[in-house]
C-alpha atoms as a PDB file:
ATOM      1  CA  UNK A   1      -5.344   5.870 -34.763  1.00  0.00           C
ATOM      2  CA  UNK A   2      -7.952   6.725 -32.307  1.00  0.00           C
ATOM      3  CA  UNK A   3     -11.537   6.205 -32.900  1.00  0.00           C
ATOM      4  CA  UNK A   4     -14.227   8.912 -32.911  1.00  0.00           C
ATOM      5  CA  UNK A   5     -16.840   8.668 -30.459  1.00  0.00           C
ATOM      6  CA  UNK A   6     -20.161   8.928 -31.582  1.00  0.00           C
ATOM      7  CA  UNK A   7     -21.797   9.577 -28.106  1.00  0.00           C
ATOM      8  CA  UNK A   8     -19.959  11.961 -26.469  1.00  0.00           C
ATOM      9  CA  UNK A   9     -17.746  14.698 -27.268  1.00  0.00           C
ATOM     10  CA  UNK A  10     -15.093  17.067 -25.579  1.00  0.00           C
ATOM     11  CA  UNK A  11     -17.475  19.405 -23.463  1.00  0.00           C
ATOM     12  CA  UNK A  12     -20.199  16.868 -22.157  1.00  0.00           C
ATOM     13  CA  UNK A  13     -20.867  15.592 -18.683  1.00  0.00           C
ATOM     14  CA  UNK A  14     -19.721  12.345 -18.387  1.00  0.00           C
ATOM     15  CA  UNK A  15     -22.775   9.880 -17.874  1.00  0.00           C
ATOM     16  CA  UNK A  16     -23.180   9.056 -13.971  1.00  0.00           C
ATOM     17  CA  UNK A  17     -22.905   5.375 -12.933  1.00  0.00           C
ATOM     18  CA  UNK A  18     -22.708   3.609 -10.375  1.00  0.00           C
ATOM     19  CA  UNK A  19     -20.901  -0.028 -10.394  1.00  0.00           C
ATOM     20  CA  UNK A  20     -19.341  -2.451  -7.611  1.00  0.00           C
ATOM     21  CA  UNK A  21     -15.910  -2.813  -6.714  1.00  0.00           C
ATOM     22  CA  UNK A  22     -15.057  -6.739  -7.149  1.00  0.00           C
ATOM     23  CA  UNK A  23     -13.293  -6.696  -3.530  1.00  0.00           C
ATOM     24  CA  UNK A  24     -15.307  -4.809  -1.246  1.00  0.00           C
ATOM     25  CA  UNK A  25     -19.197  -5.027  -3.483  1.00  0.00           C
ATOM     26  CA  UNK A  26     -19.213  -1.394  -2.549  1.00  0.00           C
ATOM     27  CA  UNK A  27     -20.569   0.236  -5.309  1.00  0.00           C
ATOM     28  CA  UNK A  28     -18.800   3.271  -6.023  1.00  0.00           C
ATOM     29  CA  UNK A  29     -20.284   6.483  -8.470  1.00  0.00           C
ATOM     30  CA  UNK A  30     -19.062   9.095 -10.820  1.00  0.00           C
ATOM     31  CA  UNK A  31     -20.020  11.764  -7.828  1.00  0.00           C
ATOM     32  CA  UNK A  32     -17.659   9.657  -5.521  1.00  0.00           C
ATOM     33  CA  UNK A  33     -14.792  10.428  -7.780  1.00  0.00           C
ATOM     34  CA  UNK A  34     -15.600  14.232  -8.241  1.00  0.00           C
ATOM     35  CA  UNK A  35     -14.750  17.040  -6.717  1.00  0.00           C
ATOM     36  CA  UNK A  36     -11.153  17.026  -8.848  1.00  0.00           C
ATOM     37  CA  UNK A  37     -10.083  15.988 -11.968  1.00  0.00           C
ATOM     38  CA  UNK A  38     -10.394  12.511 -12.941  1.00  0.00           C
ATOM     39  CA  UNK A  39      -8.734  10.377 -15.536  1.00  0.00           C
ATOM     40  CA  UNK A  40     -10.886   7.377 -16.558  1.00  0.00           C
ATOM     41  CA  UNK A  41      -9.716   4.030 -18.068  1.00  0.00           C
ATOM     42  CA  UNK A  42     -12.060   1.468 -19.653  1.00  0.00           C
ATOM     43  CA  UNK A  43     -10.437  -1.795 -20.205  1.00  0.00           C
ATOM     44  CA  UNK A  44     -11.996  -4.982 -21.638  1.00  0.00           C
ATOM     45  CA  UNK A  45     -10.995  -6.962 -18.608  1.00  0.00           C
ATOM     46  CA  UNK A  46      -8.639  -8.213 -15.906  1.00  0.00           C
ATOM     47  CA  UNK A  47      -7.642 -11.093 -18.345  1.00  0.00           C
ATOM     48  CA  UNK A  48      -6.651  -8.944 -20.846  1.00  0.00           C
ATOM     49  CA  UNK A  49      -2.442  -8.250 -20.520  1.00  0.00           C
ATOM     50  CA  UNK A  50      -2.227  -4.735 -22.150  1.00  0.00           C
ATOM     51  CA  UNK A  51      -5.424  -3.560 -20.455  1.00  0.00           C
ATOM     52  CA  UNK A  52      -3.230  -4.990 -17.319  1.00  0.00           C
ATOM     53  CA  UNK A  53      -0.002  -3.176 -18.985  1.00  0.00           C
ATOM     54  CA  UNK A  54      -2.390   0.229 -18.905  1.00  0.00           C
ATOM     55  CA  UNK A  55      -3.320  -0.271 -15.504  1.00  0.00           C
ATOM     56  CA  UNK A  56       0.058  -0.437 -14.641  1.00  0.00           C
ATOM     57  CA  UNK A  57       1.032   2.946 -17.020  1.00  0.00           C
ATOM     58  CA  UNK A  58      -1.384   4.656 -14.722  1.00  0.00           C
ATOM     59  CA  UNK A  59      -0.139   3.205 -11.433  1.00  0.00           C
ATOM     60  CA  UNK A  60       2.961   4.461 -12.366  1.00  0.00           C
ATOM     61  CA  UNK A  61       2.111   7.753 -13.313  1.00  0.00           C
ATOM     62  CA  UNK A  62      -0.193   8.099  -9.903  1.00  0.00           C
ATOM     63  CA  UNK A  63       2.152  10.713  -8.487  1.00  0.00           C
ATOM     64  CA  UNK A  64       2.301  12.901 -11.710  1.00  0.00           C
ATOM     65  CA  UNK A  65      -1.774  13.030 -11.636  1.00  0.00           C
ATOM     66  CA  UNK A  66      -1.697  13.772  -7.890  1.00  0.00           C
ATOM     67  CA  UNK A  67       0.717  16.251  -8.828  1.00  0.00           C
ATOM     68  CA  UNK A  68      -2.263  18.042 -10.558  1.00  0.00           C
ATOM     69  CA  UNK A  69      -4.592  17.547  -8.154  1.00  0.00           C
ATOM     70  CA  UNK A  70      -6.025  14.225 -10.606  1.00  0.00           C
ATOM     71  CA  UNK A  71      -7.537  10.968  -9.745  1.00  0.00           C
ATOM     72  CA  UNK A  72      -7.910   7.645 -11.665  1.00  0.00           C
ATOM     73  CA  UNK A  73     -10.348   5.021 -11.926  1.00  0.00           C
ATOM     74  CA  UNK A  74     -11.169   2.185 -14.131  1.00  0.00           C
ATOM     75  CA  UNK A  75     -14.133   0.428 -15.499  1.00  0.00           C
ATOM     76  CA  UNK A  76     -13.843  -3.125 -16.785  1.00  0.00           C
ATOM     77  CA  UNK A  77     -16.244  -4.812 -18.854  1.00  0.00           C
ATOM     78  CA  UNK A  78     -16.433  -7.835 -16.669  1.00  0.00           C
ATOM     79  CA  UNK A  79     -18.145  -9.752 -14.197  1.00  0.00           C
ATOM     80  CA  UNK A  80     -16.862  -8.603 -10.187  1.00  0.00           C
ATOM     81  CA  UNK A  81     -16.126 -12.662  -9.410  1.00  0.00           C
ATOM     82  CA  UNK A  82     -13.931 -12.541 -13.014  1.00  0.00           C
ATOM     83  CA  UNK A  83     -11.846  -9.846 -11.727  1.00  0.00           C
ATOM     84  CA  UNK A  84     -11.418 -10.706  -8.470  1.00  0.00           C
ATOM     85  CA  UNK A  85      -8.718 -13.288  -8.123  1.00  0.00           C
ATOM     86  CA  UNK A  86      -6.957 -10.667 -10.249  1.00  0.00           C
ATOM     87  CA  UNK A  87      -7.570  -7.703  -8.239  1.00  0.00           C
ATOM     88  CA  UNK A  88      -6.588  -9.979  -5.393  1.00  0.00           C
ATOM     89  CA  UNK A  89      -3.136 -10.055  -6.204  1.00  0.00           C
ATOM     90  CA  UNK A  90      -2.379  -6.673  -8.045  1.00  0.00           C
ATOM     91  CA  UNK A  91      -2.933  -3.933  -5.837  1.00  0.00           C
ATOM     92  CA  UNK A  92      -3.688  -0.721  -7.372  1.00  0.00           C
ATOM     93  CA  UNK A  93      -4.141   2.680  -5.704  1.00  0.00           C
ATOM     94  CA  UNK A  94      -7.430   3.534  -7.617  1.00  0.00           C
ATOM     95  CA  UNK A  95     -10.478   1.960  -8.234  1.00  0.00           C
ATOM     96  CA  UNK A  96     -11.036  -0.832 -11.171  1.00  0.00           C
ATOM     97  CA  UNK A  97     -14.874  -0.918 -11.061  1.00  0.00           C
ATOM     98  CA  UNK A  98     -16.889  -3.791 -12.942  1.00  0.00           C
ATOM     99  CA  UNK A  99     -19.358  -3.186 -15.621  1.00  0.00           C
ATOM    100  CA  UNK A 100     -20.625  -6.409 -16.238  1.00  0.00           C
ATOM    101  CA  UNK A 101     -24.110  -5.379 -18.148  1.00  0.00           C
ATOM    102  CA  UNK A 102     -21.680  -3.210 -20.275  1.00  0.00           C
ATOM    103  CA  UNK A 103     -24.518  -0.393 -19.898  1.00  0.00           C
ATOM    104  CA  UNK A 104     -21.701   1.840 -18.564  1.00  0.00           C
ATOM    105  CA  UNK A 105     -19.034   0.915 -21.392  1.00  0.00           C
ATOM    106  CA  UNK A 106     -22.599   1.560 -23.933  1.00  0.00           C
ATOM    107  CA  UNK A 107     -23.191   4.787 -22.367  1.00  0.00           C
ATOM    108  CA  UNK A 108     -19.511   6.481 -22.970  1.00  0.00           C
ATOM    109  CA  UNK A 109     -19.360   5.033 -26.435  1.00  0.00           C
ATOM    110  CA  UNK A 110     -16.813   2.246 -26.138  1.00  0.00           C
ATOM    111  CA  UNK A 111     -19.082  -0.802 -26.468  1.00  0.00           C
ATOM    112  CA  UNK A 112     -18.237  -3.507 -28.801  1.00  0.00           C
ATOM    113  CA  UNK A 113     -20.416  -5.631 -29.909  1.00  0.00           C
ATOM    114  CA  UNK A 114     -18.270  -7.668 -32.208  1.00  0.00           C
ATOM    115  CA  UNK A 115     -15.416  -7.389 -34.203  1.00  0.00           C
ATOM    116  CA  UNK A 116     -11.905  -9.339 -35.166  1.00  0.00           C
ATOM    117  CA  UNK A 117     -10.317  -9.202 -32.104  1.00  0.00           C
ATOM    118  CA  UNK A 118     -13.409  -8.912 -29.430  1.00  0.00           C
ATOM    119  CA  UNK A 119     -16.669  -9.339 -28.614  1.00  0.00           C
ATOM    120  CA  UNK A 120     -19.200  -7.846 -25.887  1.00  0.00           C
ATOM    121  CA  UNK A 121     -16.238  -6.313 -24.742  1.00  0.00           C
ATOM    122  CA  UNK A 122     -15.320  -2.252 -24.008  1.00  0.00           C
ATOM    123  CA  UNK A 123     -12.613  -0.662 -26.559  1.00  0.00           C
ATOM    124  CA  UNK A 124      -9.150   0.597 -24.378  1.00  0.00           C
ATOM    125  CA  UNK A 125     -10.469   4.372 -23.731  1.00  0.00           C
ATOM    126  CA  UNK A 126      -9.407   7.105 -21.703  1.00  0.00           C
ATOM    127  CA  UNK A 127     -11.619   9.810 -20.418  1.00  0.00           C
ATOM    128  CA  UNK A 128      -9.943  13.080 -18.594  1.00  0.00           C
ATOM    129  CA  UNK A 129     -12.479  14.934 -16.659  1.00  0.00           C
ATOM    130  CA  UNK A 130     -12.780  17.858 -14.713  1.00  0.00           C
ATOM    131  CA  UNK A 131     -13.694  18.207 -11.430  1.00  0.00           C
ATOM    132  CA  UNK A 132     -17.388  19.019 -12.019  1.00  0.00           C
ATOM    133  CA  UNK A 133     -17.467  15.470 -14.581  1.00  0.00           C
ATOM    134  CA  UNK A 134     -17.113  17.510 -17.755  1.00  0.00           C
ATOM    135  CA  UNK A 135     -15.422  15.629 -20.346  1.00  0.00           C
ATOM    136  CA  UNK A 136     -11.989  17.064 -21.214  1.00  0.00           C
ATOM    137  CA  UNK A 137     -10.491  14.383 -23.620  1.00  0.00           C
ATOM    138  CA  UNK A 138     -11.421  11.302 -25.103  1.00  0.00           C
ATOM    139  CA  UNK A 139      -8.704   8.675 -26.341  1.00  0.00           C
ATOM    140  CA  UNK A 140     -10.979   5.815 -27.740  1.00  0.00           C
ATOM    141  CA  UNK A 141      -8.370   2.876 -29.117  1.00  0.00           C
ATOM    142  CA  UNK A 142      -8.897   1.225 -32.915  1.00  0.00           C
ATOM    143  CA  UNK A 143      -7.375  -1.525 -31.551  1.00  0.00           C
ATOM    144  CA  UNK A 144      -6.394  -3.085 -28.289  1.00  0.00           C
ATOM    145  CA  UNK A 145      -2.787  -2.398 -28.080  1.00  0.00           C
ATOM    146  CA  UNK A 146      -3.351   1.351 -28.788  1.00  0.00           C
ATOM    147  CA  UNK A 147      -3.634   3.833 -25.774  1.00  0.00           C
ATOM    148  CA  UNK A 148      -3.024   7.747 -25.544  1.00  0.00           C
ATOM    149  CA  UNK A 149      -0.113   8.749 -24.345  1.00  0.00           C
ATOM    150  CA  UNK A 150       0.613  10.064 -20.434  1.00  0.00           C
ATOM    151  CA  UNK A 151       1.981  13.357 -21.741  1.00  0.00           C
ATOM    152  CA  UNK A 152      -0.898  14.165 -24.113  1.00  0.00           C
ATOM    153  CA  UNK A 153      -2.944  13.183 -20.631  1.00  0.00           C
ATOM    154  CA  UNK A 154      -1.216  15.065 -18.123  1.00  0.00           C
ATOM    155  CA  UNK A 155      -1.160  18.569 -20.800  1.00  0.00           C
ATOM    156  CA  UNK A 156      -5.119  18.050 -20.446  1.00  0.00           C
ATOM    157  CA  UNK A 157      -4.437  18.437 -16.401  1.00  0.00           C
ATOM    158  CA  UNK A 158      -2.123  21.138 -17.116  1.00  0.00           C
ATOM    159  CA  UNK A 159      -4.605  23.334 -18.796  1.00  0.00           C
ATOM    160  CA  UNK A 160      -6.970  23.121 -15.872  1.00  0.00           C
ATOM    161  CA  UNK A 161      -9.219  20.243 -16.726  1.00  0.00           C
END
């Protein structure tokens, strides 16, 4: 069951950041990624297989958010040089961004300190914004194996995120 999130809500602007890609250091910002919809994935890392799994789910579902005029990014709450012997040999077709201060992962309300299964980690959590950064939907997981589903995702592009 998804978790609330105590920060944001449907109807805010997404907090602006600005964090490095691990392969090129060019740091990349919510206003780069603007100007259309936007779904956006925080993951607790590169190690992590179903954060790896999700990243895949979105690869494969590039075309159906292209479709609708969407773009994808991700955030990982991890060190660039931790990420990138990963990001070395899985290509992806969006950008995985690293937060390693976690102030990004703090500032959209997935931060986790510590609990049973992590610490100073991100929760799984899926943003959908619109094309001016207003927050559209928010899928924050209970636990790491739990995502939101690509339909529920794609109806929030269909109604004109």
């Amino acid at each position: 069951m998804a978790r609330e999130n105590k920060l944001l809500k449907v109807g805010d602007k997404a907090p602006a950041f600005a964090l490095p890609d691990p392969l090129t250091s060019v740091v990349v910002k919510l206003t780069d990624l603007l100007g259309k919809p936007l779904l956006l994935y925080f993951g607790r890392g590169t190690w992590c297989p179903t954060c790896r799994a999700w990243l895949g789910e979105i690869e494969k579902n590039i075309g159906h958010l292209a479709k609708r005029g969407a773009g994808a990014a991700t955030i990982m709450a991890q060190s660039p040089a931790g990420m990138k012997t990963y990001l070395e040999t899985n290509h992806h077709s969006f950008p995985i961004l690293a937060d390693a201060t976690r102030e990004v992962v703090k500032q959209y309300g997935v931060y986790v300190r510590a609990n049973f299964e992590s610490i100073n980690i991100a929760r799984p959590a899926n943003f959908a914004l619109d094309a001016q950064g207003t927050i559209r939907f928010i899928h924050i997981a209970s636990i790491q194996t739990e995502y939101a589903s690509f339909p529920e995702i794609l109806a929030v592009l269909d109604a004109r995120v």
